[in-house]
PDB file of N, CA and C in Angstrom:
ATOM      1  N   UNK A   1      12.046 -16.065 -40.313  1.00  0.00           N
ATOM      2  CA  UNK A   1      13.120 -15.705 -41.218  1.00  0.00           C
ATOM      3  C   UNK A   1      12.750 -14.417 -41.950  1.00  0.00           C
ATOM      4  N   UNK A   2      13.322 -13.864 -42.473  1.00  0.00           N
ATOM      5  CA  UNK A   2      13.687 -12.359 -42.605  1.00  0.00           C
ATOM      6  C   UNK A   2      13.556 -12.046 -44.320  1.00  0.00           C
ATOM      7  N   UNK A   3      13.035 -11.690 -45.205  1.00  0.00           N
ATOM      8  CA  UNK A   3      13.025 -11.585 -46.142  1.00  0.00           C
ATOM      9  C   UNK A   3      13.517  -9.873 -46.799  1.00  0.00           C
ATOM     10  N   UNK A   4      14.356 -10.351 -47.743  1.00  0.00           N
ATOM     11  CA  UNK A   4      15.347  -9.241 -47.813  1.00  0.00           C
ATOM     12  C   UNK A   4      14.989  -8.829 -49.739  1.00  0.00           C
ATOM     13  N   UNK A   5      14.706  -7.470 -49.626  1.00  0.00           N
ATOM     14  CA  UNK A   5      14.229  -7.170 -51.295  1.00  0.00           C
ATOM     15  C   UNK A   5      15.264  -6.438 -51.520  1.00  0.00           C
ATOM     16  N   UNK A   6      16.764  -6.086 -50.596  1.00  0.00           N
ATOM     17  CA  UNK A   6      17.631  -5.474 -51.406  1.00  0.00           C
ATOM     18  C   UNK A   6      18.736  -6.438 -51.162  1.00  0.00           C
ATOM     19  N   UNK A   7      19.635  -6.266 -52.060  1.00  0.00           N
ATOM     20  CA  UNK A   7      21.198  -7.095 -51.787  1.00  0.00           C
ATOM     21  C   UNK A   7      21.880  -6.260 -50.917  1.00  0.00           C
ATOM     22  N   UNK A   8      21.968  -7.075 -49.176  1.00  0.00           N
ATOM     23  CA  UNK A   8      23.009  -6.443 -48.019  1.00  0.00           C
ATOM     24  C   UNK A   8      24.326  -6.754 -47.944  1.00  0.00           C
ATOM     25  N   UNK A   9      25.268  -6.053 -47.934  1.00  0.00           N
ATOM     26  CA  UNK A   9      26.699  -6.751 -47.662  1.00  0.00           C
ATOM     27  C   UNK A   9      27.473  -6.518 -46.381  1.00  0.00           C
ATOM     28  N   UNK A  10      28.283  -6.794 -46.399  1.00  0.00           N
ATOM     29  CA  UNK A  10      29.116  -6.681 -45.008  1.00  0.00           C
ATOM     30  C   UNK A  10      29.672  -5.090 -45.507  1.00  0.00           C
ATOM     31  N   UNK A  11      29.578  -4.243 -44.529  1.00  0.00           N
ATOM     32  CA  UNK A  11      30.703  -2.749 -44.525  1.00  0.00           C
ATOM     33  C   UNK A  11      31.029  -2.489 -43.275  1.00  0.00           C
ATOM     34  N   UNK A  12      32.221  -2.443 -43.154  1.00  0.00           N
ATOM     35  CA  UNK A  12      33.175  -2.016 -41.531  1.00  0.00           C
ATOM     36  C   UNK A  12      33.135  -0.940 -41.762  1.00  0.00           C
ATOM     37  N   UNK A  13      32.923   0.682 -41.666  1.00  0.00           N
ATOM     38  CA  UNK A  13      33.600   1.485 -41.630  1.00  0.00           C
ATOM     39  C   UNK A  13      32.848   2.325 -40.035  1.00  0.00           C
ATOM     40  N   UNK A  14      33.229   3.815 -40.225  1.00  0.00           N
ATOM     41  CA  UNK A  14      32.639   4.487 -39.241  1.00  0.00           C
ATOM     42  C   UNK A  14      31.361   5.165 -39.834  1.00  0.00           C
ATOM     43  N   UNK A  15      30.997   5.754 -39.176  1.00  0.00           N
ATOM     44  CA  UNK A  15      30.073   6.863 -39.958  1.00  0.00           C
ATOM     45  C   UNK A  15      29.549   8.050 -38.819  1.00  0.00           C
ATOM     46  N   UNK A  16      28.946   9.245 -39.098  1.00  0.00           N
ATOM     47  CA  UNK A  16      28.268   9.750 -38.471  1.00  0.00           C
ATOM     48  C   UNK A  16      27.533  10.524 -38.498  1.00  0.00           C
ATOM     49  N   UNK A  17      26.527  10.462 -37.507  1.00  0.00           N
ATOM     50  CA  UNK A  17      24.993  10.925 -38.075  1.00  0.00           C
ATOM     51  C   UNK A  17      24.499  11.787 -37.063  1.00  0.00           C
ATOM     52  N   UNK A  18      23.613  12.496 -37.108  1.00  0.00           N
ATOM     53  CA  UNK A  18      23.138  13.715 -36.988  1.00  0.00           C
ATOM     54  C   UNK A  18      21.156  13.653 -36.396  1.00  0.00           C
ATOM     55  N   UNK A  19      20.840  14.084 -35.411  1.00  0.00           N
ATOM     56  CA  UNK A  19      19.622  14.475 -35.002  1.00  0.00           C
ATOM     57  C   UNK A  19      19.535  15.789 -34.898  1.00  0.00           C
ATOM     58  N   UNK A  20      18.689  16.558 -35.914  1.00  0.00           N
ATOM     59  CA  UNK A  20      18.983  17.631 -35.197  1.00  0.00           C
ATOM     60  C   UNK A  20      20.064  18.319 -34.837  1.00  0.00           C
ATOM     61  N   UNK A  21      20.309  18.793 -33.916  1.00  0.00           N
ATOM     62  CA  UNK A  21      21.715  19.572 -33.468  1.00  0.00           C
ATOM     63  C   UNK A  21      22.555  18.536 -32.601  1.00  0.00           C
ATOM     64  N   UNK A  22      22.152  17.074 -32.254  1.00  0.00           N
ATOM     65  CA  UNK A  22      22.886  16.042 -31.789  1.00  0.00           C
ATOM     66  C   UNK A  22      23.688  15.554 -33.004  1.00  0.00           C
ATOM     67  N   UNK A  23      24.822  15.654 -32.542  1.00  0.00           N
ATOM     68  CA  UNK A  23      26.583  14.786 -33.748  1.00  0.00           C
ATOM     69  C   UNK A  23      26.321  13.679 -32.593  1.00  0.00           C
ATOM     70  N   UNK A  24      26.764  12.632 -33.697  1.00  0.00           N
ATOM     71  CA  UNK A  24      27.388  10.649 -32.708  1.00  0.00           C
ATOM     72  C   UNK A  24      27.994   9.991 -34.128  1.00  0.00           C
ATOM     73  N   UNK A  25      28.361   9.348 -33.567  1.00  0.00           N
ATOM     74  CA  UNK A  25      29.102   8.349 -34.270  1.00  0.00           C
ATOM     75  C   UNK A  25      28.681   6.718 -34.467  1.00  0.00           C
ATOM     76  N   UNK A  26      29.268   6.198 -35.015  1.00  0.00           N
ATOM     77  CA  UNK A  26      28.643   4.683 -35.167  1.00  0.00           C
ATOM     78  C   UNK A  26      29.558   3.996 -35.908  1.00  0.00           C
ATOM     79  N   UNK A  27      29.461   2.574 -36.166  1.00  0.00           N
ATOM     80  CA  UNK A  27      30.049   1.652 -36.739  1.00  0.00           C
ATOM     81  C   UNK A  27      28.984   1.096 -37.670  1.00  0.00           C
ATOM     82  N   UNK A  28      29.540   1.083 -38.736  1.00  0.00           N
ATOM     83  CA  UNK A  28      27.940   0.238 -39.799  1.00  0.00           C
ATOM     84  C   UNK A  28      28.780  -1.380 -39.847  1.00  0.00           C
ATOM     85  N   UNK A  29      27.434  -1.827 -39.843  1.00  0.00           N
ATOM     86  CA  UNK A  29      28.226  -3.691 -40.180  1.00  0.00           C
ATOM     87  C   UNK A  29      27.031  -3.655 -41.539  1.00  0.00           C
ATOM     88  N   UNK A  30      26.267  -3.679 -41.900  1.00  0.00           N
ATOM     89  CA  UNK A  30      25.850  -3.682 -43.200  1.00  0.00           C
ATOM     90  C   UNK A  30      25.042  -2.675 -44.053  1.00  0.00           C
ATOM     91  N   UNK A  31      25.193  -2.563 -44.832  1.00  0.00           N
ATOM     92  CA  UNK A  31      24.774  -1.491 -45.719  1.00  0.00           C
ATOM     93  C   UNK A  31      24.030  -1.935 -47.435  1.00  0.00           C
ATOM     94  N   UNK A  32      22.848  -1.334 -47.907  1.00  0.00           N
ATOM     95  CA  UNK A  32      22.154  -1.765 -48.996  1.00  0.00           C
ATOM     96  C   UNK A  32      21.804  -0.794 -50.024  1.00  0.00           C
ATOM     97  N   UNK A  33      21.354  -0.565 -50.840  1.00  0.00           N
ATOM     98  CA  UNK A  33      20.775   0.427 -51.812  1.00  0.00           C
ATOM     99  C   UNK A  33      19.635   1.135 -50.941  1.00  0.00           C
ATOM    100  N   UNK A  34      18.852   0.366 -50.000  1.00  0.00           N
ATOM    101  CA  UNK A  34      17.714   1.258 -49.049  1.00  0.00           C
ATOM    102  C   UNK A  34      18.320   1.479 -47.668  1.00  0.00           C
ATOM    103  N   UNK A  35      19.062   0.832 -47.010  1.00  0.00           N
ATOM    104  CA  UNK A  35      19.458   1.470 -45.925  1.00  0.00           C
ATOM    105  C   UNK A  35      20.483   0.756 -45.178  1.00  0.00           C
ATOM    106  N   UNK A  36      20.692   0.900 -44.389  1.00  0.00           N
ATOM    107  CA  UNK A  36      21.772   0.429 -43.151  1.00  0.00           C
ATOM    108  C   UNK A  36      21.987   0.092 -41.752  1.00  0.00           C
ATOM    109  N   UNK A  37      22.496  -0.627 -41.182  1.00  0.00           N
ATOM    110  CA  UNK A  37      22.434  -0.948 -40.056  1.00  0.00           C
ATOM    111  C   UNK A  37      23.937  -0.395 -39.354  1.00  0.00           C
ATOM    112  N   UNK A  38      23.681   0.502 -38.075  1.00  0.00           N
ATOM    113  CA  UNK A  38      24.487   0.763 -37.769  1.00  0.00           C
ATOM    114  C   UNK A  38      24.748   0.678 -36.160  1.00  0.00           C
ATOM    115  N   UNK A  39      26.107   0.310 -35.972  1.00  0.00           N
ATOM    116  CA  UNK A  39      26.422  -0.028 -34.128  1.00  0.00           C
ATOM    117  C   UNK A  39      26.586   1.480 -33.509  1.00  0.00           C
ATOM    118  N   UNK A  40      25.749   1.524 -32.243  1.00  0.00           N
ATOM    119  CA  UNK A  40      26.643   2.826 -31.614  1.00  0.00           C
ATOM    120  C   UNK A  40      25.729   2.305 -30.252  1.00  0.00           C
ATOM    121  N   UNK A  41      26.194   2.998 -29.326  1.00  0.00           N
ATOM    122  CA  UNK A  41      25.719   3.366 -28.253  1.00  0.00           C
ATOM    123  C   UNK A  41      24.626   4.138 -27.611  1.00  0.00           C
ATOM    124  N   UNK A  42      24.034   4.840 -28.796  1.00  0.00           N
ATOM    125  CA  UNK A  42      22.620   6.308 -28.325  1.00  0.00           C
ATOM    126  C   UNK A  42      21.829   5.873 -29.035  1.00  0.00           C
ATOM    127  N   UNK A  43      20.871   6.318 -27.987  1.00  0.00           N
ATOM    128  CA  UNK A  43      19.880   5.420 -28.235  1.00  0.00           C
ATOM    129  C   UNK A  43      18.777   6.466 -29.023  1.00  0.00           C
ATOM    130  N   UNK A  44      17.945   5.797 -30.182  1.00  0.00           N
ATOM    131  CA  UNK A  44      17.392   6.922 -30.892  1.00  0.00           C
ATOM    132  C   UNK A  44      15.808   6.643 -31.405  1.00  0.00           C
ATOM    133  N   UNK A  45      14.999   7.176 -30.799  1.00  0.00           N
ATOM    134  CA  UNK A  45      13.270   6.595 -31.140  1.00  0.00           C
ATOM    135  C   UNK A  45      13.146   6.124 -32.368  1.00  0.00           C
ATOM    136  N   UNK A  46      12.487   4.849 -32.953  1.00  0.00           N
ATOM    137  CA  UNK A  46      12.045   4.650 -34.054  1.00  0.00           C
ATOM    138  C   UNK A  46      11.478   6.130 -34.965  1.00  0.00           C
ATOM    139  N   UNK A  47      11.539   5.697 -36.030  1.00  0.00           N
ATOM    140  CA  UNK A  47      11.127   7.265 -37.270  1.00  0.00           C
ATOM    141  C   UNK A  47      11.632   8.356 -37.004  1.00  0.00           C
ATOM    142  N   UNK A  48      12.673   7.941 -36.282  1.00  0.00           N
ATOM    143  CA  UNK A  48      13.570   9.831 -36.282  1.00  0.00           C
ATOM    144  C   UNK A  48      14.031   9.883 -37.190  1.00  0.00           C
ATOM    145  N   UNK A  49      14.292  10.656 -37.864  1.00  0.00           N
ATOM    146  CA  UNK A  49      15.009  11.202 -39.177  1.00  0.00           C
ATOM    147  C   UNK A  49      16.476  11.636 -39.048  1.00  0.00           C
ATOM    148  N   UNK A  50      17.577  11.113 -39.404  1.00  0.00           N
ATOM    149  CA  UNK A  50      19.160  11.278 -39.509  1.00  0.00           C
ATOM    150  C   UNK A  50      19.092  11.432 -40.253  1.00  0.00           C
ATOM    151  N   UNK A  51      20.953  12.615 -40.347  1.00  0.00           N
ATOM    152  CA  UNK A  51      21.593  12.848 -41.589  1.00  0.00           C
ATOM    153  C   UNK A  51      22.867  12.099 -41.227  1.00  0.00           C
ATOM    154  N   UNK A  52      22.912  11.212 -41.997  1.00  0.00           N
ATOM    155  CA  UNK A  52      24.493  10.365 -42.113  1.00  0.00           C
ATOM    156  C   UNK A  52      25.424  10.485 -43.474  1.00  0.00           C
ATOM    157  N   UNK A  53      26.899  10.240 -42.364  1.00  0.00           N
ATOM    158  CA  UNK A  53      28.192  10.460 -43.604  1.00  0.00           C
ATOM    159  C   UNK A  53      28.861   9.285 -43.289  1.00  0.00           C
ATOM    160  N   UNK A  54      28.692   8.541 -44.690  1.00  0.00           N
ATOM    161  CA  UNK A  54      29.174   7.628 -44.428  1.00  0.00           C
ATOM    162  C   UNK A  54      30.646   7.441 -44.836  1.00  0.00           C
ATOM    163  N   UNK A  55      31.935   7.116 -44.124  1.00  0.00           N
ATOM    164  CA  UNK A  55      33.399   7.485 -44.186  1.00  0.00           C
ATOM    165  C   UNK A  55      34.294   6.355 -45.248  1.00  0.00           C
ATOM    166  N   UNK A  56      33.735   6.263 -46.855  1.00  0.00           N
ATOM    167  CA  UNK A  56      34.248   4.776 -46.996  1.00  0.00           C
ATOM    168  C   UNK A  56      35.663   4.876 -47.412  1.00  0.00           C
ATOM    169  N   UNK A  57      36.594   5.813 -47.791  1.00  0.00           N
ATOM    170  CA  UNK A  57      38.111   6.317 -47.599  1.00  0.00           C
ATOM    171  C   UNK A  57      38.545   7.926 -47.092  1.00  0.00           C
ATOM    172  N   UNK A  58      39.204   8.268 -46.859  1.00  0.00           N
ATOM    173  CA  UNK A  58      39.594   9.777 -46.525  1.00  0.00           C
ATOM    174  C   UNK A  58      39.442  10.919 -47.211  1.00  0.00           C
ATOM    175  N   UNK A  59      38.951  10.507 -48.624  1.00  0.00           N
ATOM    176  CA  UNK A  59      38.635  11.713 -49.214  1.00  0.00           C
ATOM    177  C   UNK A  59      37.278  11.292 -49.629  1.00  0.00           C
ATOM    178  N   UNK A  60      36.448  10.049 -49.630  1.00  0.00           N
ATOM    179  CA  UNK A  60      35.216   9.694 -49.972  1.00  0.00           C
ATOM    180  C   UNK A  60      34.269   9.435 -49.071  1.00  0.00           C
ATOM    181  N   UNK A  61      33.119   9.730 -49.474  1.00  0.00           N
ATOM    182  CA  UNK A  61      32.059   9.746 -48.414  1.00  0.00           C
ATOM    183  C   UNK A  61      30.647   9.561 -48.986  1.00  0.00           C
ATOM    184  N   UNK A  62      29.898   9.201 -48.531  1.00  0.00           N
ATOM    185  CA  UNK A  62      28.436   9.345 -48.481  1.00  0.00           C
ATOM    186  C   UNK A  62      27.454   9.916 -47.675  1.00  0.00           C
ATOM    187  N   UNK A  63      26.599  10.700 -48.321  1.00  0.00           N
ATOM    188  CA  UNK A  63      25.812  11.426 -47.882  1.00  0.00           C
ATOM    189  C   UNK A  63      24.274  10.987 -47.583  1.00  0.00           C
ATOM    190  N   UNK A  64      23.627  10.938 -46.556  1.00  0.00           N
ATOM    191  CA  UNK A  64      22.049   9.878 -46.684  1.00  0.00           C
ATOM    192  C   UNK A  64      21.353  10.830 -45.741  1.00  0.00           C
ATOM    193  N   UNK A  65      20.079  10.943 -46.074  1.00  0.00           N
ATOM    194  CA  UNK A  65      18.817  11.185 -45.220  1.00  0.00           C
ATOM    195  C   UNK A  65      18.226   9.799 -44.860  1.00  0.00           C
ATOM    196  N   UNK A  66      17.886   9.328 -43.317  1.00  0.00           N
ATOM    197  CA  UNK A  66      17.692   8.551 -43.006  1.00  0.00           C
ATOM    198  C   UNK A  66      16.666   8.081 -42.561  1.00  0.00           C
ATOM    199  N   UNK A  67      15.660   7.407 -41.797  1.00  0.00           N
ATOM    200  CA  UNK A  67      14.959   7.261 -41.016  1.00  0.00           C
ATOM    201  C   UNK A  67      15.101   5.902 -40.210  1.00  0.00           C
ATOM    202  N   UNK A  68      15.216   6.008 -38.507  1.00  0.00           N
ATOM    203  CA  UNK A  68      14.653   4.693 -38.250  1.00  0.00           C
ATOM    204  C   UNK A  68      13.988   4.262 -38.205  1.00  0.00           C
ATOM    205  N   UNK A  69      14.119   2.620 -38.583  1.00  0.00           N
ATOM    206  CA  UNK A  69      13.121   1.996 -38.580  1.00  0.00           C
ATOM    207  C   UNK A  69      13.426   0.224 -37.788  1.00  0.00           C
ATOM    208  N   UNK A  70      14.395   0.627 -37.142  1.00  0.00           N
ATOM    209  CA  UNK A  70      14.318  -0.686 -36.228  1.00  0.00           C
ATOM    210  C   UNK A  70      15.819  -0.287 -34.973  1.00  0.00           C
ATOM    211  N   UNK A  71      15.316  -0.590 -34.183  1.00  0.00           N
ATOM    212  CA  UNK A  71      16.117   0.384 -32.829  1.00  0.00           C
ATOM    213  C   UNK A  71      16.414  -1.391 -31.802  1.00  0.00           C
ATOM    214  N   UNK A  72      17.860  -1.870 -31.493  1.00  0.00           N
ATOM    215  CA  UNK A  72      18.084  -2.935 -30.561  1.00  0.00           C
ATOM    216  C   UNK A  72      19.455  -2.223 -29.850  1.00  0.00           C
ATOM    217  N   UNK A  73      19.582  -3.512 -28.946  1.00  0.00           N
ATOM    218  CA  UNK A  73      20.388  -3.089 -27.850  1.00  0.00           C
ATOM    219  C   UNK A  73      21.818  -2.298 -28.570  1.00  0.00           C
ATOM    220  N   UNK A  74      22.213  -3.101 -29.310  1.00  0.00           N
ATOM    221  CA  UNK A  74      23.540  -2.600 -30.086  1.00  0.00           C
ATOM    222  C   UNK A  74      23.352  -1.593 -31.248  1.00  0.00           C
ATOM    223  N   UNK A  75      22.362  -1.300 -31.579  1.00  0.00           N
ATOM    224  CA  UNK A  75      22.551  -0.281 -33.114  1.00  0.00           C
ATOM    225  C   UNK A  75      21.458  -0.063 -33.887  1.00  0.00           C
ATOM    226  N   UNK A  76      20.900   0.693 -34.782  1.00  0.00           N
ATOM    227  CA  UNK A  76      20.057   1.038 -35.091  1.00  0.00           C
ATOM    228  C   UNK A  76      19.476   0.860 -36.991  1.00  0.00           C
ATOM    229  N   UNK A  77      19.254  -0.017 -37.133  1.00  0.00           N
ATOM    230  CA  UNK A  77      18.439   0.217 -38.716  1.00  0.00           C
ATOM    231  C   UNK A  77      18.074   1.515 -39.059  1.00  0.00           C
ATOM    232  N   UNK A  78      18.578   1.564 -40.445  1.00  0.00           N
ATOM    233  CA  UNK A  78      17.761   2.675 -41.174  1.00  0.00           C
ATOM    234  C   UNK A  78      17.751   2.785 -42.351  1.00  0.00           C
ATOM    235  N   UNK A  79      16.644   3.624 -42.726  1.00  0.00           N
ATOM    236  CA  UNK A  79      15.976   3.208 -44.511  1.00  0.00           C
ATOM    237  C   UNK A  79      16.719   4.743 -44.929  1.00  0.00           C
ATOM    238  N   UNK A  80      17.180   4.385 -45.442  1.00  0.00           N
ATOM    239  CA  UNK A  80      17.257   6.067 -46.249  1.00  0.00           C
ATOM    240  C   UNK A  80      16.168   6.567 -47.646  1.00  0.00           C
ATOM    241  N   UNK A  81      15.924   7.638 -47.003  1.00  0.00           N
ATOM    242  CA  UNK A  81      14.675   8.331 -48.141  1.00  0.00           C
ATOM    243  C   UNK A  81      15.437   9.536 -49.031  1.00  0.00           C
ATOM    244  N   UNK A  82      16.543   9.673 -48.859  1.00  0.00           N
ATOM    245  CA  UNK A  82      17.114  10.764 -49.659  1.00  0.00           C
ATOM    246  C   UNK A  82      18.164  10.740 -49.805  1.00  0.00           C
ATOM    247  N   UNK A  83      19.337  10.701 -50.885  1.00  0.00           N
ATOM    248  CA  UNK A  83      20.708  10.752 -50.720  1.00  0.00           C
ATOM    249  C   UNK A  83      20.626  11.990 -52.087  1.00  0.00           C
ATOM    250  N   UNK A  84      21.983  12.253 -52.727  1.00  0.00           N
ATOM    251  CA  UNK A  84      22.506  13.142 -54.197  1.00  0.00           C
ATOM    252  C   UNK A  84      22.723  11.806 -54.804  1.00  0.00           C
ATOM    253  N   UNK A  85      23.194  12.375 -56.417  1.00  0.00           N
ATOM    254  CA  UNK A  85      23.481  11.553 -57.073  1.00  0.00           C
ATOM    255  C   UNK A  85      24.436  11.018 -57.002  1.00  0.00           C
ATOM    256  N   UNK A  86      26.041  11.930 -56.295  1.00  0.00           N
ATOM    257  CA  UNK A  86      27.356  11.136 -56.376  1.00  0.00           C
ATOM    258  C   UNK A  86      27.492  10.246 -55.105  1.00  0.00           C
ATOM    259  N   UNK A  87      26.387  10.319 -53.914  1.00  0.00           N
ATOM    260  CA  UNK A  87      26.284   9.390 -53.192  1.00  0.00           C
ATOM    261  C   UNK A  87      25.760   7.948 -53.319  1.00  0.00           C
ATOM    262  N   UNK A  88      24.208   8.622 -54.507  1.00  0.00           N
ATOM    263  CA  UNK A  88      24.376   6.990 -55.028  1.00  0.00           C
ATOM    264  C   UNK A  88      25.308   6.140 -55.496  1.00  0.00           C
ATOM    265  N   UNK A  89      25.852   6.640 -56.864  1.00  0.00           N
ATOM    266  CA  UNK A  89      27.018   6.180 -57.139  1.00  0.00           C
ATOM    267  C   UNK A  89      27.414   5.507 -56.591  1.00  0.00           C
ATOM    268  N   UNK A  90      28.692   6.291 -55.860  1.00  0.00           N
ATOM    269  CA  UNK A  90      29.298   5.582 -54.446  1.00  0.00           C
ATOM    270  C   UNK A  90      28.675   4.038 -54.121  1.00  0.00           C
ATOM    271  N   UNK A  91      27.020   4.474 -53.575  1.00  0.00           N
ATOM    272  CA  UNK A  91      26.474   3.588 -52.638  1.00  0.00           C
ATOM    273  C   UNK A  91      26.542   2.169 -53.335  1.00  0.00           C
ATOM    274  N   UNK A  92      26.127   2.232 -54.937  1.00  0.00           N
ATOM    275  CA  UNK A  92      25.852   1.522 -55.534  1.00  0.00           C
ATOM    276  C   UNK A  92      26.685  -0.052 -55.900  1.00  0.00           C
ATOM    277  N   UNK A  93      28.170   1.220 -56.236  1.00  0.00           N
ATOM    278  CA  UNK A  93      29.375   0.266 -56.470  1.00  0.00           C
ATOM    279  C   UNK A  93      30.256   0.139 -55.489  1.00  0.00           C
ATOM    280  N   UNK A  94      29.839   0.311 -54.169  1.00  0.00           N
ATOM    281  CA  UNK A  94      30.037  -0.420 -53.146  1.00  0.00           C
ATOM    282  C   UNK A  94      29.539  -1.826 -53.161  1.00  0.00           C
ATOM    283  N   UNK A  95      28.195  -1.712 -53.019  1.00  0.00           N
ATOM    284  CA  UNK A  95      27.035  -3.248 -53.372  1.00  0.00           C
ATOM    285  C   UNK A  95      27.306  -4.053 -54.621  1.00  0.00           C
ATOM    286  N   UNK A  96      27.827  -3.520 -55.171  1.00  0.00           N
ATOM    287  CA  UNK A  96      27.698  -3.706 -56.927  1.00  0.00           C
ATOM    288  C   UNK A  96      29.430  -4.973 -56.512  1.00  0.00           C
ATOM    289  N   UNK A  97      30.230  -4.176 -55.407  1.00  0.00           N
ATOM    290  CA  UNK A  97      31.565  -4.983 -55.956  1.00  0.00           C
ATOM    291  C   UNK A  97      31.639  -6.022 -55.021  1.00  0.00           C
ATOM    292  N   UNK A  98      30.530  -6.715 -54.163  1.00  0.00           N
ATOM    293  CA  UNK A  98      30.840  -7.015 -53.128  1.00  0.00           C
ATOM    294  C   UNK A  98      29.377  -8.599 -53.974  1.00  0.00           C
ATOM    295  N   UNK A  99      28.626  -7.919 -54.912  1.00  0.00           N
ATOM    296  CA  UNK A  99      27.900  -8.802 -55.500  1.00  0.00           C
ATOM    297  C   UNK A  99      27.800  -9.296 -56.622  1.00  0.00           C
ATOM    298  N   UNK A 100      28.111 -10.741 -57.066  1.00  0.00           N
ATOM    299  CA  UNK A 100      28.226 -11.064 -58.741  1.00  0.00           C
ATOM    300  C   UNK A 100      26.900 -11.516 -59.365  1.00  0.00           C
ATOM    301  N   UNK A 101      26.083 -10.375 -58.846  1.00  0.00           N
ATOM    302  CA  UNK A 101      24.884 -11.256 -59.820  1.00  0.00           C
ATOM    303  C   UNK A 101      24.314  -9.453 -60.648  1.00  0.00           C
ATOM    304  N   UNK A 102      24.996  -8.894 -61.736  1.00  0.00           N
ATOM    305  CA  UNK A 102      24.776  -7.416 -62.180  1.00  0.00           C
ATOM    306  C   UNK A 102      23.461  -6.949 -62.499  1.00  0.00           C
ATOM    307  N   UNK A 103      22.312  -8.286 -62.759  1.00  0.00           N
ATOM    308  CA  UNK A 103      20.935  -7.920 -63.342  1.00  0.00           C
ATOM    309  C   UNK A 103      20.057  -7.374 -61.813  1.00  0.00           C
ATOM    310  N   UNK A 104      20.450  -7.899 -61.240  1.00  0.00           N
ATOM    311  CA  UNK A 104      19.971  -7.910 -59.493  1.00  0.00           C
ATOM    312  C   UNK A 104      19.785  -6.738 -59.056  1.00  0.00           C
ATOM    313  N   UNK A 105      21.077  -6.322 -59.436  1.00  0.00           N
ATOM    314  CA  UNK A 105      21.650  -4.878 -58.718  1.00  0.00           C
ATOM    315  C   UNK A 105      20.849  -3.667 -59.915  1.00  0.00           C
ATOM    316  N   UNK A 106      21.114  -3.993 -60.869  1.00  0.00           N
ATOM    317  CA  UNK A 106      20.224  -3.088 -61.647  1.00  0.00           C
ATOM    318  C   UNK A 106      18.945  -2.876 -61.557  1.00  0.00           C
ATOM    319  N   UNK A 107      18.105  -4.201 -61.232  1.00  0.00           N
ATOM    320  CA  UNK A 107      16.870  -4.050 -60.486  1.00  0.00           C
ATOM    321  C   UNK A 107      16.603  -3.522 -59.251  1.00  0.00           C
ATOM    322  N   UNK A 108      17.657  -3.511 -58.545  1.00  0.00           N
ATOM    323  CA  UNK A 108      17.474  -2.721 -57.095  1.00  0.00           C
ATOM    324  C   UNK A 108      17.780  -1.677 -57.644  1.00  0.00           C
ATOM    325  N   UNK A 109      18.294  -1.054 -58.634  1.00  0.00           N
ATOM    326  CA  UNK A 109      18.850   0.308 -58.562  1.00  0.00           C
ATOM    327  C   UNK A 109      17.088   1.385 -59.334  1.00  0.00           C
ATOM    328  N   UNK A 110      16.610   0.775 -60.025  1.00  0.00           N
ATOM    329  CA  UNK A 110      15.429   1.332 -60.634  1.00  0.00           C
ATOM    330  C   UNK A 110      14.559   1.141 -59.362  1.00  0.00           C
ATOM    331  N   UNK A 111      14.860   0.147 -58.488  1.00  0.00           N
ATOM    332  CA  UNK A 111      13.752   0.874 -57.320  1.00  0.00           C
ATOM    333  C   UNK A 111      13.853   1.783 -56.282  1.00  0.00           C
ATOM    334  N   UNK A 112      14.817   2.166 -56.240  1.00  0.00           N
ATOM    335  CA  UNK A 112      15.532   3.222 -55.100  1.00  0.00           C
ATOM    336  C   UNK A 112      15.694   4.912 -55.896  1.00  0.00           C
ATOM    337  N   UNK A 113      15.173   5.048 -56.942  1.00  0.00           N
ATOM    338  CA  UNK A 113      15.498   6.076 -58.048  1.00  0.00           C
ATOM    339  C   UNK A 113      14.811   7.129 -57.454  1.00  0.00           C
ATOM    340  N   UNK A 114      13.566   6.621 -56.841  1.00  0.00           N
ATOM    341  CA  UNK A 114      12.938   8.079 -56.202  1.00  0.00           C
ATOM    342  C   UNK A 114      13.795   9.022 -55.000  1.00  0.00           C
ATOM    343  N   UNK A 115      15.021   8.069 -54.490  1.00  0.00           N
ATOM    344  CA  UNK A 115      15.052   8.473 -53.209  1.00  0.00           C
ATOM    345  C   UNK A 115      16.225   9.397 -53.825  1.00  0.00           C
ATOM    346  N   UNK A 116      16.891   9.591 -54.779  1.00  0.00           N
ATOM    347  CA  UNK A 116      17.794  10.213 -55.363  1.00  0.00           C
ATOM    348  C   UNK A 116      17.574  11.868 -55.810  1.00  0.00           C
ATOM    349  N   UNK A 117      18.386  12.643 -55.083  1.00  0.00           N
ATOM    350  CA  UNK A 117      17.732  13.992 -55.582  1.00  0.00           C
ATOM    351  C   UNK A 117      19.053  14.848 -55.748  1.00  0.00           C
TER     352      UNK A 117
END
C-alpha cells in the first residue's frame, strides 16, 4: 500500500507538456500540491524534466516544472520542482476545493514553498 504525504484529488482536464523542443499532450486523472499523474501515449525516461500547462478553464492555466518520477503503460507521474506564484494559487485551490479538512492543506502548503519562484 502506497503512502501518500500530499492530499491527491481526482482532475479531468488536458494538459501539455514539453521535452525540450518535443510538444504532447496528455490527460491528468490526478493532481497534488507536489505533482501529478498524467495519461498520454509517449513514452518518457524516468527524471526527465517537463514543462507543463495545465488547461483548468479557457482563460486559466497552470504553469509547472516537472520531473519524472514514475513512467507505466498508460501515463506518467511527476513531482514538480518549480511552478510561479499565480500557479500555485491556482494549484492550491484546486486541492483546497475538492478537500474539507483546511489545517491539512495548509500543512501541505508550507511544505511545497521552496518549489515556488
Amino acid at each position: 500500500m502506497e503512502k501518500r504525504y500530499f492530499t491527491r484529488v481526482d482532475f479531468r482536464k488536458g494538459a501539455s507538456l514539453k521535452q525540450e523542443n518535443h510538444l504532447f499532450s496528455g490527460d491528468i486523472q490526478n493532481i497534488c500540491l507536489q505533482g501529478l499523474f498524467v495519461k498520454t501515449n509517449q513514452s518518457v525516461p524516468l527524471n526527465t524534466p517537463l514543462q507543463v500547462t495545465v488547461y483548468c478553464s479557457s482563460d486559466s492555466y497552470i504553469q509547472l516544472n516537472t520531473n519524472v518520477v514514475r513512467c507505466e503503460e498508460n501515463g506518467i507521474g511527476l513531482q514538480i520542482s518549480k511552478m510561479d506564484v499565480n500557479s500555485f494559487v491556482l494549484l492550491r485551490n484546486l486541492v483546497a476545493t475538492q478537500c474539507n479538512d483546511h489545517g491539512r492543506i495548509m500543512r501541505e502548503t508550507y511544505k511545497v514553498t521552496n518549489c515556488i519562484h
